[in-house]
C-alpha atoms as a PDB file:
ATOM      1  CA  UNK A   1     -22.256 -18.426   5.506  1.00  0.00           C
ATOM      2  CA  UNK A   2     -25.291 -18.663   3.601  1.00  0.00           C
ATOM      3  CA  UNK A   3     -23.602 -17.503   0.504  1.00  0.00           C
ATOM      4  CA  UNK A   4     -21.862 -20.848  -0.120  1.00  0.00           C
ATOM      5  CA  UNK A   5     -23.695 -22.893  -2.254  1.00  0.00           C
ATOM      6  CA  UNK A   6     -23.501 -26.895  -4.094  1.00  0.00           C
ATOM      7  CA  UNK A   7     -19.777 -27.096  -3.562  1.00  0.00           C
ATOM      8  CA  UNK A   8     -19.561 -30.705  -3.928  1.00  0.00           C
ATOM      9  CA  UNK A   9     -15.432 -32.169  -4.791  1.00  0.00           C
ATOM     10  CA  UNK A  10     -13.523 -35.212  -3.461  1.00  0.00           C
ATOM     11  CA  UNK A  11      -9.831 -35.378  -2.728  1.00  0.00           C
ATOM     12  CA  UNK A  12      -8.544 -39.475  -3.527  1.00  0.00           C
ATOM     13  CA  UNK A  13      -6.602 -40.633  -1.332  1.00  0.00           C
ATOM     14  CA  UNK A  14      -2.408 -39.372  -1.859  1.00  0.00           C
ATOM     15  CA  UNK A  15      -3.649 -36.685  -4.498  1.00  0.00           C
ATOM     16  CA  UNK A  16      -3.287 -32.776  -4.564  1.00  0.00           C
ATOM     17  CA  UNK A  17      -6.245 -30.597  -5.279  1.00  0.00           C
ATOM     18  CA  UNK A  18      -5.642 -27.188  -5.354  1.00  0.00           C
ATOM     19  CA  UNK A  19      -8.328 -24.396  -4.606  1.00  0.00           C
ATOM     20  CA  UNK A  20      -7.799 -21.385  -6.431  1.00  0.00           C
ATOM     21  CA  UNK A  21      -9.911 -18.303  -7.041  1.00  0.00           C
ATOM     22  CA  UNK A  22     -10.297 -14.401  -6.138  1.00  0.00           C
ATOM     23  CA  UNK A  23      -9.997 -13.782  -2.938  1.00  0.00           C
ATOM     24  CA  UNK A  24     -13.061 -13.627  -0.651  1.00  0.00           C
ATOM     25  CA  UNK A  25     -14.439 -16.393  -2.850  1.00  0.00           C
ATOM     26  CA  UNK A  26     -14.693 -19.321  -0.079  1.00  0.00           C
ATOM     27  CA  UNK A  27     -11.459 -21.144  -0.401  1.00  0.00           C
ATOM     28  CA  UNK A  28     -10.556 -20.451   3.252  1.00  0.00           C
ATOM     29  CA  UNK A  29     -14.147 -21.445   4.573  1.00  0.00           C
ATOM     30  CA  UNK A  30     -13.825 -24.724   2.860  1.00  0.00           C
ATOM     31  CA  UNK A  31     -10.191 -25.377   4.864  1.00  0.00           C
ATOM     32  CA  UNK A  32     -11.777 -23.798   8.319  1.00  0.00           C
ATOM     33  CA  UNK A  33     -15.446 -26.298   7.190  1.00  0.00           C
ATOM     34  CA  UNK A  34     -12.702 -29.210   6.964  1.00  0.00           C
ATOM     35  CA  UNK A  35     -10.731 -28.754  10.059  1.00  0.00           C
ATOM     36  CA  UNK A  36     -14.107 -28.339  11.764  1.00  0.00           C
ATOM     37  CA  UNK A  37     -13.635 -25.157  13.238  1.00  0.00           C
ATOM     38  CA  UNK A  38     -17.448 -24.405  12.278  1.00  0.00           C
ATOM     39  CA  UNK A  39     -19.739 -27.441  10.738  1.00  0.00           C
ATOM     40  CA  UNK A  40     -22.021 -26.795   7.365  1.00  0.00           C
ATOM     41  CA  UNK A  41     -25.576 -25.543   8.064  1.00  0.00           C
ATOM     42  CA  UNK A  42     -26.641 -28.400   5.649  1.00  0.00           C
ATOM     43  CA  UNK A  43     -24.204 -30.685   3.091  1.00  0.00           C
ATOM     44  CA  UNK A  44     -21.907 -33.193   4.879  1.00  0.00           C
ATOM     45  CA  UNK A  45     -18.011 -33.996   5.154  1.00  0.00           C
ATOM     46  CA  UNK A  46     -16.610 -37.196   4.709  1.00  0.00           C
ATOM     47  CA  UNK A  47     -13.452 -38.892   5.925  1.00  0.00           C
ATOM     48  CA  UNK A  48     -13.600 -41.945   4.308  1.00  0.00           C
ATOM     49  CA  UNK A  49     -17.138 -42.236   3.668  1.00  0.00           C
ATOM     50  CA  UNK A  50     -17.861 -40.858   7.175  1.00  0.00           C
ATOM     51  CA  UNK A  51     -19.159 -37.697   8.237  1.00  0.00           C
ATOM     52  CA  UNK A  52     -17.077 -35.258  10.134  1.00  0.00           C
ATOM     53  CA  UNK A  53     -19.669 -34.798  12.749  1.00  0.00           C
ATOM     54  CA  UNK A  54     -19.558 -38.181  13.798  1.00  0.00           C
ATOM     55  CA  UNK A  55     -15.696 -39.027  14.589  1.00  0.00           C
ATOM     56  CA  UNK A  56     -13.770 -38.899  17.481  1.00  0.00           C
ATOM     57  CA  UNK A  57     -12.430 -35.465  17.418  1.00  0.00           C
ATOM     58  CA  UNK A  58      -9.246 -37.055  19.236  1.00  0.00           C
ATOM     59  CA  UNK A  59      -8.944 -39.441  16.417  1.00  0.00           C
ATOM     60  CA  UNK A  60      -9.816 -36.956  13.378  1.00  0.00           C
ATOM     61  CA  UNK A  61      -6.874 -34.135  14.530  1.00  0.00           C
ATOM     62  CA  UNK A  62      -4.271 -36.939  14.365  1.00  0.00           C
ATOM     63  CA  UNK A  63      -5.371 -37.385  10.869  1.00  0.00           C
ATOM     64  CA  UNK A  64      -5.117 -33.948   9.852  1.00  0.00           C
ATOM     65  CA  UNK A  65      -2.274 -31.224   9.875  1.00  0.00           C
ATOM     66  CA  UNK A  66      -2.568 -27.416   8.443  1.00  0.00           C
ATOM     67  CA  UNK A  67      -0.374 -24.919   7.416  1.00  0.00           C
ATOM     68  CA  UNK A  68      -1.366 -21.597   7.327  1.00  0.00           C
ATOM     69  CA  UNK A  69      -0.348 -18.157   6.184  1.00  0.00           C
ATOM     70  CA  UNK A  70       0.294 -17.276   9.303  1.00  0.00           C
ATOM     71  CA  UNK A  71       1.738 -20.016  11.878  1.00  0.00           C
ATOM     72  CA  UNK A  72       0.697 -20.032  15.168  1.00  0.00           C
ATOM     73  CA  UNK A  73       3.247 -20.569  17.513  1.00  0.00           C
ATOM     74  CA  UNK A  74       3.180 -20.509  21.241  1.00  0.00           C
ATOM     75  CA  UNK A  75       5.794 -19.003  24.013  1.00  0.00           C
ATOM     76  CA  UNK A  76       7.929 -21.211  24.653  1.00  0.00           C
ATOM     77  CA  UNK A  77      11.093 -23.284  23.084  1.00  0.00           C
ATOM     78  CA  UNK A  78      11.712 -24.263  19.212  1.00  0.00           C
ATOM     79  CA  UNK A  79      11.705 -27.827  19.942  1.00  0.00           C
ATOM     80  CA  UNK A  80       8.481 -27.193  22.216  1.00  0.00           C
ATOM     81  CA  UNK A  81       6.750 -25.882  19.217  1.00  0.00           C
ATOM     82  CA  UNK A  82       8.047 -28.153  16.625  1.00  0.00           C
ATOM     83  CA  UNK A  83       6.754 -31.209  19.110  1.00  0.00           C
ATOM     84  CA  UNK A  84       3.867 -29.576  20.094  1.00  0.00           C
ATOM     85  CA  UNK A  85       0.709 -32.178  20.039  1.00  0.00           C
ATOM     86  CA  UNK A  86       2.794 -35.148  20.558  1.00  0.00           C
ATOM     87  CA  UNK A  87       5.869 -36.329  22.661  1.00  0.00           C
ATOM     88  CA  UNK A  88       8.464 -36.676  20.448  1.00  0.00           C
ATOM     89  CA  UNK A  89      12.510 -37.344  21.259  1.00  0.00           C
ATOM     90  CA  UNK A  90      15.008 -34.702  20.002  1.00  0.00           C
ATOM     91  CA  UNK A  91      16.039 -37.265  17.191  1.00  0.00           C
ATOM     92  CA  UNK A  92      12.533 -37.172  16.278  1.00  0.00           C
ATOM     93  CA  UNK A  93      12.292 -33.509  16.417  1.00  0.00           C
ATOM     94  CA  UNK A  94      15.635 -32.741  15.012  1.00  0.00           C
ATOM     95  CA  UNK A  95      15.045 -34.766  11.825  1.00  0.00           C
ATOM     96  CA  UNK A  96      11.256 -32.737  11.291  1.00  0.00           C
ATOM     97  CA  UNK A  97      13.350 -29.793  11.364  1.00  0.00           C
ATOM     98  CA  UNK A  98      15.673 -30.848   8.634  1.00  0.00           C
ATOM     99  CA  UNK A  99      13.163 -32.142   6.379  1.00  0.00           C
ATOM    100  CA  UNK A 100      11.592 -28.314   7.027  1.00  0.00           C
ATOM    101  CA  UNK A 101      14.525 -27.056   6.025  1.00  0.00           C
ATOM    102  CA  UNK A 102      14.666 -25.446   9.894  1.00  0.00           C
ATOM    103  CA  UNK A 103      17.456 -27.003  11.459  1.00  0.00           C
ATOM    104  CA  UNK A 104      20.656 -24.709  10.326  1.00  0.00           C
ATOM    105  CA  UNK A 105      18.772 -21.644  11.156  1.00  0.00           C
ATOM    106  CA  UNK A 106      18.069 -23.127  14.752  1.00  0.00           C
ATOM    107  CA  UNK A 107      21.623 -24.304  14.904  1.00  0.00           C
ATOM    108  CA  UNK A 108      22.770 -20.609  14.243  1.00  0.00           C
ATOM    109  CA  UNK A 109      20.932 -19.606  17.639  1.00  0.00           C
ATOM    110  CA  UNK A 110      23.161 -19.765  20.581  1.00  0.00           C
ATOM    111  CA  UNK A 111      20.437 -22.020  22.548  1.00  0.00           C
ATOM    112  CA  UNK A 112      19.717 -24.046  19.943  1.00  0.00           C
ATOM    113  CA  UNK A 113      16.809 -25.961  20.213  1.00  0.00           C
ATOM    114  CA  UNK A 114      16.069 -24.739  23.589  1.00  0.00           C
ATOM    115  CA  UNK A 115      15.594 -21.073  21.854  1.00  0.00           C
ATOM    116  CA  UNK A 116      13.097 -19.460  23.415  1.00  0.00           C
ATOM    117  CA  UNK A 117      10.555 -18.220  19.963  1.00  0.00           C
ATOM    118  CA  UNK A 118       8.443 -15.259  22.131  1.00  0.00           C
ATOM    119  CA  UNK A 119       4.759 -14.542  21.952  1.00  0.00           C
ATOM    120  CA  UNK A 120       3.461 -15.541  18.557  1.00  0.00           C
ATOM    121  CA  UNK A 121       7.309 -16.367  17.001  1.00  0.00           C
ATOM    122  CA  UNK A 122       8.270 -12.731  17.568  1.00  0.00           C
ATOM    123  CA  UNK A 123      12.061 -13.603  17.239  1.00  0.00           C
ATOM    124  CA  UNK A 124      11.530 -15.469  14.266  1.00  0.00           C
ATOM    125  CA  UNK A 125      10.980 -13.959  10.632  1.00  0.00           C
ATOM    126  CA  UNK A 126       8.086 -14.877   8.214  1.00  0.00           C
ATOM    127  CA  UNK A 127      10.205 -17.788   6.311  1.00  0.00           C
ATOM    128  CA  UNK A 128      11.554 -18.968   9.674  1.00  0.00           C
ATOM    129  CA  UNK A 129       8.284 -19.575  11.408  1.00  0.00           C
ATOM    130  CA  UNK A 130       6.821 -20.900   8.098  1.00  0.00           C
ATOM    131  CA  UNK A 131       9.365 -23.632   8.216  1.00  0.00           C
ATOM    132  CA  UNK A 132       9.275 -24.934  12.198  1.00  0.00           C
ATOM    133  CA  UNK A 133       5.049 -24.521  11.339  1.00  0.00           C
ATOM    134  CA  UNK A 134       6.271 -27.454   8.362  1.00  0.00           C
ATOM    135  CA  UNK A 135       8.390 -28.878  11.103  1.00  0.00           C
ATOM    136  CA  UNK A 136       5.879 -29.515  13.116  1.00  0.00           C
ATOM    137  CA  UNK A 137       3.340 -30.830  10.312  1.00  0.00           C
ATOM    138  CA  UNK A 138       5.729 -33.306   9.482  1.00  0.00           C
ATOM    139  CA  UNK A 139       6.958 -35.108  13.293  1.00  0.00           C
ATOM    140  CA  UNK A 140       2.707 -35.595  13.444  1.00  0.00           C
ATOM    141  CA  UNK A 141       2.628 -37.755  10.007  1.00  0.00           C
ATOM    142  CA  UNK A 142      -0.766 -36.747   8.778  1.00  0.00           C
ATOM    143  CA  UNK A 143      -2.523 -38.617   6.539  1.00  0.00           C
ATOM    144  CA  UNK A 144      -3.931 -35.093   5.365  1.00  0.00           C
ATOM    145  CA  UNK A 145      -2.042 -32.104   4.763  1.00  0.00           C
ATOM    146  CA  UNK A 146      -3.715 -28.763   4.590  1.00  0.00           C
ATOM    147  CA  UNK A 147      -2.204 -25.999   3.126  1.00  0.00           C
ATOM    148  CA  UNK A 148      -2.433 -22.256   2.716  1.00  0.00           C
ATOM    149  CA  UNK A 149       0.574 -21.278   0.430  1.00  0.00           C
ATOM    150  CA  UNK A 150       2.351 -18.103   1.700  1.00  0.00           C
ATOM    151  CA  UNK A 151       5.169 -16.964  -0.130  1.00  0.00           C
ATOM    152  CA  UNK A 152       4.599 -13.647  -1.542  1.00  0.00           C
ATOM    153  CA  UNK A 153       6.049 -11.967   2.008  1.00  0.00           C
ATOM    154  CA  UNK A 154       9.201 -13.509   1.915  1.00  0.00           C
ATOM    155  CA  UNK A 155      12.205 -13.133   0.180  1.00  0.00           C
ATOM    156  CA  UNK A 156      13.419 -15.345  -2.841  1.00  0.00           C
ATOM    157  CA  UNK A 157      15.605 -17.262  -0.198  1.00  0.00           C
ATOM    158  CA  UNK A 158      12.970 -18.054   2.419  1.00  0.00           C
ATOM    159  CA  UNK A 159      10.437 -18.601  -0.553  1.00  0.00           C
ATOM    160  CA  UNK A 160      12.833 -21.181  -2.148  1.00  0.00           C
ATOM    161  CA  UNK A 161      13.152 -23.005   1.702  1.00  0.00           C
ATOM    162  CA  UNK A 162       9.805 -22.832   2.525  1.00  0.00           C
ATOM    163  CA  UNK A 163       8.542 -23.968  -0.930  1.00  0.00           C
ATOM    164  CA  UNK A 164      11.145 -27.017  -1.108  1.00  0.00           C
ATOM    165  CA  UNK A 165       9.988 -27.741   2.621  1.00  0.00           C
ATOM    166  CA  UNK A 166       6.491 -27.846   1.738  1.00  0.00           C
ATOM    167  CA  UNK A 167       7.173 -30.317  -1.136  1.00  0.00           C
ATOM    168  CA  UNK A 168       8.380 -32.629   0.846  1.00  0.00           C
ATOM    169  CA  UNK A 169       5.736 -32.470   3.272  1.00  0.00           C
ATOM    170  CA  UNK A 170       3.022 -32.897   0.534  1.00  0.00           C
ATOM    171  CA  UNK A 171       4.990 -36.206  -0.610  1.00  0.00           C
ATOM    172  CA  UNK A 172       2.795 -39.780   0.123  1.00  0.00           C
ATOM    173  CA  UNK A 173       0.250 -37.316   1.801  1.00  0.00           C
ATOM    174  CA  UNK A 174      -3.273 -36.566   0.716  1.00  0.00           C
ATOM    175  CA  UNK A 175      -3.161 -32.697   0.180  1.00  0.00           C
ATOM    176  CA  UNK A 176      -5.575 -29.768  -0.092  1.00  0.00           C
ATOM    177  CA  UNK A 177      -3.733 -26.024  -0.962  1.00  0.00           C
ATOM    178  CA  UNK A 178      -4.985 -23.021  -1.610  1.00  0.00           C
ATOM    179  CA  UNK A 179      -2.854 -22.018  -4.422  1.00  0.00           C
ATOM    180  CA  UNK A 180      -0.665 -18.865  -4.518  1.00  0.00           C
ATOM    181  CA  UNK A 181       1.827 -20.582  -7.393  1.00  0.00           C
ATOM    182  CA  UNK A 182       1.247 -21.725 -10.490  1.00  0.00           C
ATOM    183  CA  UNK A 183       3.806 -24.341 -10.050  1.00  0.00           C
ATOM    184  CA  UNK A 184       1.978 -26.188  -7.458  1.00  0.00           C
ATOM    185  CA  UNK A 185      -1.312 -25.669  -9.238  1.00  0.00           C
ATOM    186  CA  UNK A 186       0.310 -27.094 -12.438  1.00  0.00           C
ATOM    187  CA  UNK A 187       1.103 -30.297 -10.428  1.00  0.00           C
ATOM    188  CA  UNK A 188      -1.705 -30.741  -8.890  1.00  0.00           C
ATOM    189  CA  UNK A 189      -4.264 -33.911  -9.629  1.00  0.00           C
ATOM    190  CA  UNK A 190      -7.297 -31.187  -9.876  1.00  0.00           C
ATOM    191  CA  UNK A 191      -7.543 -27.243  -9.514  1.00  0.00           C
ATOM    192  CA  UNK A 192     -11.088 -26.232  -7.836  1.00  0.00           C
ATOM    193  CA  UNK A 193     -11.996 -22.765  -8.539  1.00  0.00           C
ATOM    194  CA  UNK A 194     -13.877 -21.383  -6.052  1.00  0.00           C
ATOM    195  CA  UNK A 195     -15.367 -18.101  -7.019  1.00  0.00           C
ATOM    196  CA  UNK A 196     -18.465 -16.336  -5.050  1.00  0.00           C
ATOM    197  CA  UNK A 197     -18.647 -19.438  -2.823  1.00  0.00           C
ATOM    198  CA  UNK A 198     -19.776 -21.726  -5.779  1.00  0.00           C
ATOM    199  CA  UNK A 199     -17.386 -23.805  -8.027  1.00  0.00           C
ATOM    200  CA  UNK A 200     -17.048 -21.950 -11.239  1.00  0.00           C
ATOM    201  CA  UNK A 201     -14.695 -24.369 -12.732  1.00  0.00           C
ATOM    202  CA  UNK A 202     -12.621 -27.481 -11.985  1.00  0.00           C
ATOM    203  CA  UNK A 203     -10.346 -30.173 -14.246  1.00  0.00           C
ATOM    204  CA  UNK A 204      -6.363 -29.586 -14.431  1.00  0.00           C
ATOM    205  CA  UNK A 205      -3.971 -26.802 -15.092  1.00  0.00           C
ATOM    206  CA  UNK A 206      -4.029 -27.528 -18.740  1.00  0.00           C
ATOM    207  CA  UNK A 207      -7.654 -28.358 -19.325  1.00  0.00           C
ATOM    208  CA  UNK A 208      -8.382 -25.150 -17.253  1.00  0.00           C
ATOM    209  CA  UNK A 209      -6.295 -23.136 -19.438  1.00  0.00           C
ATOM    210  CA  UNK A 210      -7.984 -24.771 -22.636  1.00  0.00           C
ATOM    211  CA  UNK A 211     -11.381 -23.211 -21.176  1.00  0.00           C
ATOM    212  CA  UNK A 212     -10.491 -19.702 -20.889  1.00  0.00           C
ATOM    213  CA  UNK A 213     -12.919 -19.387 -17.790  1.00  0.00           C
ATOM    214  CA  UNK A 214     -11.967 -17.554 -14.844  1.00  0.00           C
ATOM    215  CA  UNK A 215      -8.842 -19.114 -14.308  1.00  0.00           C
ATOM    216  CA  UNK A 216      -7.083 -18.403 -17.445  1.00  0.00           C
ATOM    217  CA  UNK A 217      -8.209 -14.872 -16.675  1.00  0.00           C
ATOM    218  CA  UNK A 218      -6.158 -14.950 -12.893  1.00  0.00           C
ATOM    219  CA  UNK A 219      -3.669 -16.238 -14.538  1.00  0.00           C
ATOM    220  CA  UNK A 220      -3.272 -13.934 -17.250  1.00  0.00           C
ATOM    221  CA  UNK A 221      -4.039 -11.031 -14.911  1.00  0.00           C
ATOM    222  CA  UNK A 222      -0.842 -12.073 -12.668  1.00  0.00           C
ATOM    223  CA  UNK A 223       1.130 -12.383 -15.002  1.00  0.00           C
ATOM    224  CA  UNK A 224       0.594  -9.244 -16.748  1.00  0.00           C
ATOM    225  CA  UNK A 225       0.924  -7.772 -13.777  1.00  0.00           C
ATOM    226  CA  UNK A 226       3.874  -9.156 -12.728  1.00  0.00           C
ATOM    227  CA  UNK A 227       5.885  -8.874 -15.474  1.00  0.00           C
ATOM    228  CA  UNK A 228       4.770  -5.424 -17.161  1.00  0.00           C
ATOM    229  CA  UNK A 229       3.095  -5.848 -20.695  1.00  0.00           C
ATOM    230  CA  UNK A 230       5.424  -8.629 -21.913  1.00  0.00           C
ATOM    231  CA  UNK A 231       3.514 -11.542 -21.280  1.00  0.00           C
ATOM    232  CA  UNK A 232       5.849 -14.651 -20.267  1.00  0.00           C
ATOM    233  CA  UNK A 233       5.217 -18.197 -20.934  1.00  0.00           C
ATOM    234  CA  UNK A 234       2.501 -19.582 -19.412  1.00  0.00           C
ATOM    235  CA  UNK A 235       4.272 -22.296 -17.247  1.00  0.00           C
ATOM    236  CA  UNK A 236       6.161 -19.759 -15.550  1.00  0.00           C
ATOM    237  CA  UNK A 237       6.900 -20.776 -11.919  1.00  0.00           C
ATOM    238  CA  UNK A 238       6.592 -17.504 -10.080  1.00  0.00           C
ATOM    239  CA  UNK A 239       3.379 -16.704 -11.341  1.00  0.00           C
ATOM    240  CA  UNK A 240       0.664 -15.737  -8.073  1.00  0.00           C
ATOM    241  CA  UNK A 241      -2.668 -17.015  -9.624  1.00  0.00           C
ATOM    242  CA  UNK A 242      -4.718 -14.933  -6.922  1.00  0.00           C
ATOM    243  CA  UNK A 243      -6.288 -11.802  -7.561  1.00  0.00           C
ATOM    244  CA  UNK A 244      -3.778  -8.625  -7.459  1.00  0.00           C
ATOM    245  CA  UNK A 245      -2.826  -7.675  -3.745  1.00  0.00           C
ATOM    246  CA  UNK A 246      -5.071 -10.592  -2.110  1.00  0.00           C
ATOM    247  CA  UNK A 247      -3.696 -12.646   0.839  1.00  0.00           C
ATOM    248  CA  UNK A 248      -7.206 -14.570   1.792  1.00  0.00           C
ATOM    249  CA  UNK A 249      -6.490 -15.036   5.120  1.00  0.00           C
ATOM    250  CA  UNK A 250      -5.395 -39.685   4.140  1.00  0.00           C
ATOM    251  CA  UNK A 251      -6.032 -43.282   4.935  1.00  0.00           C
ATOM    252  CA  UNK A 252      -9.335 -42.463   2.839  1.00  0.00           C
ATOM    253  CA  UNK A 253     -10.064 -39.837   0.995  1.00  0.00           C
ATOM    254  CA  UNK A 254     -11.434 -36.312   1.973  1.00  0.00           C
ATOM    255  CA  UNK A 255     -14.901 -35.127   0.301  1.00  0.00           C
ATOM    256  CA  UNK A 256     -17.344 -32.234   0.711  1.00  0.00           C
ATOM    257  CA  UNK A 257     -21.100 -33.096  -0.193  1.00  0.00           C
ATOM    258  CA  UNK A 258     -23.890 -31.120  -0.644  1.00  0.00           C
ATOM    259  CA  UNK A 259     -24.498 -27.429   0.557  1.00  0.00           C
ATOM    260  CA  UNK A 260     -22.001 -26.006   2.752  1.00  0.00           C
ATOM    261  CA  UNK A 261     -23.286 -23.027   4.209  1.00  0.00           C
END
């Protein structure tokens, strides 16, 4: 990962930052450098002033929740999955579920709760497995949320569930996203653009906009390109401000320092 170079940001403590940028330009190593899954070569992390390296790892993943593009869920029950990490009473559970918008579909299931999902959610659609993913985000209570919007798959129902679910979940929480929607992006505290694993640009929807960098031009680009040569307002919701056909796979505050490589 040599190719990442003097990304340096700080998410404040109950604010949204959004990482945007083409894809393959480092947004997902930053999330996967944050949950730890590999540590920098040089640079630090800091929870609250502390590096990454040097908390309980116990500690740190009760602090921290992320959902991906793709949810991994395990073999066994709905309400194993959605609890999953912690024990949790089926009030407890139940409620996560509504707040993921989750619990009619699991309610239409003949089991219920007790449904058995299959290996990797197989008897679950995209939207479904989205929302117990959310589900089981929310019965943890992390201080930080992670996020990798998905919502390009599904259809405008599921989109419109999943994307009200994830609202929710982002309320009171400190939040990191990589952005797929301009809606989220335009509510963010800060957009990070994240282009050839350097920051190109950073500063809010608007301000970004008023630059005409690189993101006005993946913003532009989507929405020429979803809506044919007429070129809509540029507040429009549905807008994906990724590059065409791309699907990039806190009690204190959250900050990368440094070089991460």
């Amino acid at each position: 990962m040599d190719w990442m170079e003097e990304v340096s940001f700080s998410v404040e403590p109950g604010k949204v930052v959004a990482l945007v940028g083409p894809s393959g330009g480092g947004k997902s190593t930053i999330v996967s450098l944050i949950e730890r899954f590999y540590d920098p070569d040089s640079g630090t992390i800091l929870l609250g002033g502390q590096d990454l390296s040097t908390l309980d790892p116990r500690w740190f993943r009760q602090q921290i929740s992320m959902v991906s593009q793709e949810p991994t869920l395990f073999a066994c029950t709905i309400k194993e999955n959605i609890a999953y990490g912690r024990e949790a009473t089926d009030e407890e559970v139940e409620e996560a579920a509504r707040q993921a918008n989750a619990h009619q579909f699991i309610s239409e299931f003949e089991e219920g709760y007790e449904t058995m999902v299959g290996e990797r959610g197989v008897r679950l659609s995209g939207g479904q497995k989205q929302r117990v993913a959310i589900a089981r985000s929310l019965i943890m209570n992390p201080s930080i949320l992670l996020l990798d919007e998905a919502t390009s798959a599904l259809d405008a129902e599921s989109e419109h569930l999943v994307q009200e679910a994830i609202d929710r979940a982002m309320k009171g929480r400190t939040v990191l996203v990589i952005a797929h929607r301009l809606s989220t992006v335009r509510n963010a505290s800060e957009v990070v653009v994240i282009d050839k694993g350097r920051i190109a640009e950073r500063g809010t929807h608007e301000e970004l906009l008023h630059e005409g960098g690189v993101y006005k031009k993946l913003v532009l680009r989507q929405l020429s390109a979803g809506h044919g040569h007429a070129m809509p307002p540029i507040n429009a919701d549905t807008a994906d401000i990724e590059e065409e056909g791309s699907q990039e796979g806190s009690e204190g505050s959250s900050e990368s320092n440094g070089t991460e490589r």
